[in-house]
Protein backbone atom coordinates (compact mmCIF):
# COMPACT_ATOMS: atom_id res chain seq x y z
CA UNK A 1 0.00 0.00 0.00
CA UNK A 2 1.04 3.77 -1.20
CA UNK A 3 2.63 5.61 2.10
CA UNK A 4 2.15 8.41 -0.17
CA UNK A 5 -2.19 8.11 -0.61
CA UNK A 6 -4.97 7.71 1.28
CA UNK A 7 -8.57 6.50 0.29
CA UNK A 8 -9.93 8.11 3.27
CA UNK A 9 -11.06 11.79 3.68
CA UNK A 10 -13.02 14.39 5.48
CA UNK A 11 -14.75 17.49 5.07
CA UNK A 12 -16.35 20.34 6.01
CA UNK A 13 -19.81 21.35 5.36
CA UNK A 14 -19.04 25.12 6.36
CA UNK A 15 -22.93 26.76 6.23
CA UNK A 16 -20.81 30.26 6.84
CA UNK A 17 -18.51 30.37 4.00
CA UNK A 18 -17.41 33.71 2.54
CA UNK A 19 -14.95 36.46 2.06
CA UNK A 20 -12.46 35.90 4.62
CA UNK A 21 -10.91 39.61 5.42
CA UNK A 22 -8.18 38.74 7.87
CA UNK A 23 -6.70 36.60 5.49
CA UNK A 24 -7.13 38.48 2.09
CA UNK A 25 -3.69 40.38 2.70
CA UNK A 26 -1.85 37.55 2.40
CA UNK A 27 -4.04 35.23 0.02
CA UNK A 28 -3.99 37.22 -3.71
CA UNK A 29 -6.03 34.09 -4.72
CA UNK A 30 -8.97 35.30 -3.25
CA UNK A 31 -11.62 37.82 -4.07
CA UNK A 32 -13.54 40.53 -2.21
CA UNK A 33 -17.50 40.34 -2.03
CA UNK A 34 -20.25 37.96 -0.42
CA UNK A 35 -20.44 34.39 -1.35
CA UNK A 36 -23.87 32.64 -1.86
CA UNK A 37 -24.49 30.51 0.74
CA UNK A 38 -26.69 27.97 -1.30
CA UNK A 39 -24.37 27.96 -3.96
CA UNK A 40 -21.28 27.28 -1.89
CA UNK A 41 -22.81 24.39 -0.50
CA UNK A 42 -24.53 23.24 -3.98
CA UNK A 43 -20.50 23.08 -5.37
CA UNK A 44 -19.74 21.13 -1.68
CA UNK A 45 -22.20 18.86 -1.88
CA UNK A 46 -22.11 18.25 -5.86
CA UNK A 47 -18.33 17.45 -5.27
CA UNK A 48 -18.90 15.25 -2.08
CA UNK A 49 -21.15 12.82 -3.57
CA UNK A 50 -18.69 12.69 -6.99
CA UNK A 51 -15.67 12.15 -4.76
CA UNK A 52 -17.77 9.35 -3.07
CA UNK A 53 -19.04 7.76 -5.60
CA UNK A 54 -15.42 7.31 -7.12
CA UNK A 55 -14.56 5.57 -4.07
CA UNK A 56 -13.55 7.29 -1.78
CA UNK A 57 -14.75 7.05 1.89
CA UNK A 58 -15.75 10.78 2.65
CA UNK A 59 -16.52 12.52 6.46
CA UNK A 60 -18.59 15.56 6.34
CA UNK A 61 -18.91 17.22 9.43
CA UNK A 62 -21.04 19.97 9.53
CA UNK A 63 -19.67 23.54 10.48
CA UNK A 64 -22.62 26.27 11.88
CA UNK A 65 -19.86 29.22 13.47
CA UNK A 66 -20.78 31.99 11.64
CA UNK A 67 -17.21 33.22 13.10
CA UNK A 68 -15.17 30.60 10.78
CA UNK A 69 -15.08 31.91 7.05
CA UNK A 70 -13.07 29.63 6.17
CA UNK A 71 -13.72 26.48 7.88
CA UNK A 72 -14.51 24.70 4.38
CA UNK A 73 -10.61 24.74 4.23
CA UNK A 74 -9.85 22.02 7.43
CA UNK A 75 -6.40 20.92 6.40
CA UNK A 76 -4.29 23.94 7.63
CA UNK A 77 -5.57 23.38 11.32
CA UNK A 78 -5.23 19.46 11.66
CA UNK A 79 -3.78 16.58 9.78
CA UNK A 80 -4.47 13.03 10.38
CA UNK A 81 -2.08 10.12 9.65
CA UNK A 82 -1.61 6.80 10.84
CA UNK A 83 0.10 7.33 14.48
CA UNK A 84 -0.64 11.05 14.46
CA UNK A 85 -3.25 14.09 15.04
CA UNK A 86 -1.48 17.15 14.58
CA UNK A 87 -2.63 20.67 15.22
CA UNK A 88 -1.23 23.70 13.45
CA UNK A 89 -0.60 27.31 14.12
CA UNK A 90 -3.01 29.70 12.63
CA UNK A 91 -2.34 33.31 11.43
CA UNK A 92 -5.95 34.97 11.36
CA UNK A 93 -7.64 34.88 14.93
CA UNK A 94 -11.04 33.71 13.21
CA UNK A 95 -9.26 30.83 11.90
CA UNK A 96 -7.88 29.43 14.96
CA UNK A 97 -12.05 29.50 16.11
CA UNK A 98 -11.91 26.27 13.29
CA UNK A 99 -9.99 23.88 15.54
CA UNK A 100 -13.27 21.65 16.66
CA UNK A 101 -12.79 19.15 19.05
CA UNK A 102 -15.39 16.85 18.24
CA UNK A 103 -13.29 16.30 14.87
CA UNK A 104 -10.01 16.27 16.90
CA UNK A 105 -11.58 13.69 19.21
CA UNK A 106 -13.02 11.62 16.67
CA UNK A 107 -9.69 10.79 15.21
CA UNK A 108 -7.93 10.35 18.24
CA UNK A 109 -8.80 6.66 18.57
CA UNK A 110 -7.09 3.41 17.23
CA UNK A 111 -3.94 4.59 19.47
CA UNK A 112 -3.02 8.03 17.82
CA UNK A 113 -1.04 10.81 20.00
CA UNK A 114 -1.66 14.02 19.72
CA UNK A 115 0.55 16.91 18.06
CA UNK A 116 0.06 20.33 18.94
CA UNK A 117 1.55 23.00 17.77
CA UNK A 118 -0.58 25.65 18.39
CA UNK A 119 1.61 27.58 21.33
CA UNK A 120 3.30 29.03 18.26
CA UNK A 121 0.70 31.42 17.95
CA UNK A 122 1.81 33.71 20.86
CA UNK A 123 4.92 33.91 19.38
CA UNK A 124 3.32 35.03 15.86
CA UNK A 125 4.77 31.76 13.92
CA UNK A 126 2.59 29.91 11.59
CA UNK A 127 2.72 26.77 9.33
CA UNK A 128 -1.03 26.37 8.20
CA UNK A 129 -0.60 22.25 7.98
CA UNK A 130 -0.94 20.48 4.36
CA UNK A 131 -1.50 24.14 3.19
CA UNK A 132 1.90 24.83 4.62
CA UNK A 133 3.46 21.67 4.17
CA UNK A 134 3.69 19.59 0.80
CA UNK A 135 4.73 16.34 2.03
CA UNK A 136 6.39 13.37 0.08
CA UNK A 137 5.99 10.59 2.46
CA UNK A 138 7.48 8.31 0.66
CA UNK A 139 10.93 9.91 0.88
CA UNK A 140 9.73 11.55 4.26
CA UNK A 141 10.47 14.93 3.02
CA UNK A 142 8.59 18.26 3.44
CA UNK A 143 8.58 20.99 0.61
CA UNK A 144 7.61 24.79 2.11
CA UNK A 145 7.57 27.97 0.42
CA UNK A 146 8.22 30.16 2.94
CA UNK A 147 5.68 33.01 3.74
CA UNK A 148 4.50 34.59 6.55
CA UNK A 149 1.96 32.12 7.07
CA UNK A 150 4.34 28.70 6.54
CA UNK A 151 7.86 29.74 9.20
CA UNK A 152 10.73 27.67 9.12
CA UNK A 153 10.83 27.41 12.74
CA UNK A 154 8.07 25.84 13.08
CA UNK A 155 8.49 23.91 9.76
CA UNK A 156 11.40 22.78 11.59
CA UNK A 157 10.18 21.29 14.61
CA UNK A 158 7.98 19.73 13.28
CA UNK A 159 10.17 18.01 10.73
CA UNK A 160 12.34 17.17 13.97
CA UNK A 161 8.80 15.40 15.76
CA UNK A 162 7.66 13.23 12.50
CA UNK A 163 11.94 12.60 10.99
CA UNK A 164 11.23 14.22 7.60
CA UNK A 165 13.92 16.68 5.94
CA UNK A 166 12.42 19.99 5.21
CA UNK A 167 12.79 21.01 2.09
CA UNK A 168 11.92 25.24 2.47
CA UNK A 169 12.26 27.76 -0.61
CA UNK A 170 11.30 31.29 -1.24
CA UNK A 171 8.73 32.41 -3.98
CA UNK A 172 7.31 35.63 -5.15
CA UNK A 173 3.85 36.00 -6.84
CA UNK A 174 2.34 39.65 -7.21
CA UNK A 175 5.40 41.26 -5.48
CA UNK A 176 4.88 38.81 -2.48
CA UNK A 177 5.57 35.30 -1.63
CA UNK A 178 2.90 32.99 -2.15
CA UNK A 179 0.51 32.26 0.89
CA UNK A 180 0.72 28.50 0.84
CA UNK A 181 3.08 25.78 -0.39
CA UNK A 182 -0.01 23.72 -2.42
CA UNK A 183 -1.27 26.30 -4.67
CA UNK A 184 1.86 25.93 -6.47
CA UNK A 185 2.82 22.14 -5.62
CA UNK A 186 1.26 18.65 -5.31
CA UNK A 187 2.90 15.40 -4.76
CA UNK A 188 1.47 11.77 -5.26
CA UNK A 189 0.88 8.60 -7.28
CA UNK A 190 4.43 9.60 -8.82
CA UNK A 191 3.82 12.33 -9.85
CA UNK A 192 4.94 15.90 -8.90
CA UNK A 193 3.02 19.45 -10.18
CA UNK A 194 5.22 22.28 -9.58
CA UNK A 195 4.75 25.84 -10.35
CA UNK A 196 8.89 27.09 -10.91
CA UNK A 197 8.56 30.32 -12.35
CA UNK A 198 7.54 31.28 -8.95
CA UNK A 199 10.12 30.04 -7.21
CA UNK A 200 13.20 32.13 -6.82
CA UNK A 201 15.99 31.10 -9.11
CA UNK A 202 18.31 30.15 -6.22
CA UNK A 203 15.84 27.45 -4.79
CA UNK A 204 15.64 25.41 -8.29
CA UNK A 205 18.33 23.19 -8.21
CA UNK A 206 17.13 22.16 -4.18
CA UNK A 207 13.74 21.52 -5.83
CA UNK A 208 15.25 19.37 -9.16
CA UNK A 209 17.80 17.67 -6.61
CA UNK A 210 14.94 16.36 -4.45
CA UNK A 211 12.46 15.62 -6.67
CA UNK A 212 14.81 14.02 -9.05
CA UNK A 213 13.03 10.50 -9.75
CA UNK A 214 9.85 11.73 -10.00
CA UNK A 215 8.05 12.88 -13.10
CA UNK A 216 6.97 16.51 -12.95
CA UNK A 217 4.20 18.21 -14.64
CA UNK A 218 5.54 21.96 -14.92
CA UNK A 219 2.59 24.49 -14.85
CA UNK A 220 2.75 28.35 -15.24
CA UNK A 221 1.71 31.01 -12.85
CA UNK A 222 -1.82 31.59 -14.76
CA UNK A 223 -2.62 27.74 -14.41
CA UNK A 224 -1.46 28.29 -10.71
CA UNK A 225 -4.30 31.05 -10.28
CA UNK A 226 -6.63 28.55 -12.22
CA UNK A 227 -5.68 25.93 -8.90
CA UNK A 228 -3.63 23.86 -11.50
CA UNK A 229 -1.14 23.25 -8.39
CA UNK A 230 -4.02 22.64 -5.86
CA UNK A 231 -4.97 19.04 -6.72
CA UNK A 232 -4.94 15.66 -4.10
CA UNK A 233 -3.57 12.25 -5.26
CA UNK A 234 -5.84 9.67 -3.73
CA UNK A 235 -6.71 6.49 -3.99
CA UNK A 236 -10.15 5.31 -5.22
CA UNK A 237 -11.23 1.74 -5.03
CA UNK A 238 -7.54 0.74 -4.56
CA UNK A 239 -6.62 2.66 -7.82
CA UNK A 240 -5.03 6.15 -7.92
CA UNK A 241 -6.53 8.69 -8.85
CA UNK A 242 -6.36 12.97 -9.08
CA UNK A 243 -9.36 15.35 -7.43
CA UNK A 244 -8.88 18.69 -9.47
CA UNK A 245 -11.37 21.31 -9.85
CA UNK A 246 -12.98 22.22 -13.15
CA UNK A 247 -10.69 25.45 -13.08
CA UNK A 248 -7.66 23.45 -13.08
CA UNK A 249 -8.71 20.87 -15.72
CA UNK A 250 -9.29 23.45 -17.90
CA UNK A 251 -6.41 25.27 -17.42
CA UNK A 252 -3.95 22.08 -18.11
CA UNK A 253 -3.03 21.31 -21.71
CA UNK A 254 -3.25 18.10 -23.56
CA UNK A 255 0.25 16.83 -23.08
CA UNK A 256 0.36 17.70 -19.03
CA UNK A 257 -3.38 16.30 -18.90
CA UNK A 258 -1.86 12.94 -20.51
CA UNK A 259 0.58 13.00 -17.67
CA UNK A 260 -1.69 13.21 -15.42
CA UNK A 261 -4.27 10.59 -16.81
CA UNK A 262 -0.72 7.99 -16.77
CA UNK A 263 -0.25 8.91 -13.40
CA UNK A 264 -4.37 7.98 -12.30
CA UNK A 265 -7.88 8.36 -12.90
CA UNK A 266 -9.09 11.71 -13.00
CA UNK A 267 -11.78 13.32 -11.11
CA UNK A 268 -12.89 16.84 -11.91
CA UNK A 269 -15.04 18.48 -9.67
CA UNK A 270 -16.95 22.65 -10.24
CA UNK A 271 -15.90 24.39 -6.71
CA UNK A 272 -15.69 27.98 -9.11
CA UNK A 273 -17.51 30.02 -6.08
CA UNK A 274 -15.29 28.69 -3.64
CA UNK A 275 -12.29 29.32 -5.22
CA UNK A 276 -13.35 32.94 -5.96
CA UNK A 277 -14.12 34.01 -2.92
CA UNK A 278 -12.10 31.61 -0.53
CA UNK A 279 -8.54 32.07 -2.38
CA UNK A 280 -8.36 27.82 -2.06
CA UNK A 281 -9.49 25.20 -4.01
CA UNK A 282 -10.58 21.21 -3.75
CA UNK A 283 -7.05 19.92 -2.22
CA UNK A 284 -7.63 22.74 0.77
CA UNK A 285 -11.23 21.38 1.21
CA UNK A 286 -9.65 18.29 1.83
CA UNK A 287 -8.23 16.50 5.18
CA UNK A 288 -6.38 13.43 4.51
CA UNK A 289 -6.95 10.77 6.99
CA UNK A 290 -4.17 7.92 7.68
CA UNK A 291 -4.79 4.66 8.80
């Protein structure tokens, strides 16, 4: 079995998405105005059931706070693997208000300890989880672009607590680096979607070097906006597959869609609203979860 997929995933049914403005400085991805609340959750639960009926065993927990914007976006507060729940510093105060503990609860069973790096917050450091942090498990490493939301400090520690290598570069999108590490990267099913011309020219060979027996689908910075680099390797019905939203698909040309079609089956799903507004697409809607 894949160290590097999971079949298993939850969500978050978040009933008061919208325009998040404590985190629009830093996020150029999203977009100022109110969200429709039954369209958000038309695009959730349209790509719920499509992601489920590929395969894949889906938790939706259902989110009511009208204090959590962004709650729709779970895997920058809490990751789930095998041995392991692990909570992450947040840099917006209404985001930390996600953390729930009836989620954090439900996966501690089956024997997993608890991570928490949350005390980081009084000291104004951040890493925003599998936002954050692009991990390869196979080759236990963790890719970071370093922003003010993803610090090496903490990146470091918790490298040091799981005995991955951190792998941390600098970027620079619209005169400022780029909020998280998985808009612009994605690792799985042997593949690897990176978005270089973003990355500053003195990080590139670190990048080749580490990813240098994998095979890399190269995307520019306008298929980056489209959420070309924000797409989950899974596994479906014990075959791989990619979740991408209809944004990215359409945004990828025929030779990197071939790629990706080699690499595993494809599943597109329409979260356009979400995107907009939220500044995160279908890989930050979903929470991996380890067994």
């Amino acid at each position: 079995m894949s160290l590097q997929t999971t079949g298993t995933i939850f969500m978050v049914r978040n009933n008061a998405f919208n325009f998040n403005q404590q985190t629009a400085g830093s996020n150029s991805f999203q977009h100022a105005g109110k969200a429709d609340t039954k369209e958000v959750l038309a695009e959730f639960d349209a790509a719920v059931l499509k992601i489920n009926d590929a395969g894949i065993d889906v938790t939706v927990f259902e989110n009511n706070n009208i204090e959590t914007p962004d709650a729709i976006f779970p895997n920058n507060w809490i990751a789930v693997t095998n041995k392991h729940v692990i909570l992450f510093p947040m840099m917006a105060a209404n985001r930390r208000n996600e953390r729930n503990e009836m989620i954090i609860n439900h996966y501690l069973k089956n024997g997993r300890q608890l991570l928490n790096f949350t005390h980081y917050e009084s000291k104004n450091l951040f890493l925003e989880g599998t936002g954050s942090i692009v991990f390869d498990h196979e080759e236990k490493l963790a890719f970071c672009a370093i922003s003010e939301r993803s610090n090496i400090k903490v990146l470091n520690d918790v490298c040091q607590q799981l005995s991955y290598k951190a792998i941390s570069f600098e970027t620079t999108f619209h005169n400022q680096p780029v909020y998280h590490t998985n808009v612009l990267m994605s690792i799985g099913n042997g593949l690897a979607i990176v978005c270089k011309e973003i990355v500053l020219p003195n990080y590139h060979r670190l990048i080749e070097d580490a990813l240098e027996n994998t095979t890399k689908v190269i995307i520019n910075s306008g298929q980056m906006q489209n959420f070309a680099g924000n797409v989950i390797a899974l596994i479906a019905k014990n075959e791989p597959c990619w979740v991408m939203s209809e944004n990215a698909f359409k945004s990828l040309n025929k030779s990197q869609l071939k790629t990706f079609e080699k690499s595993g089956l494809l599943i597109v799903v329409d979260v356009g609203t979400i995107e907009f507004y939220g500044g995160g697409g279908i890989r930050c809607m979903i929470a991996e979860v380890f067994l």
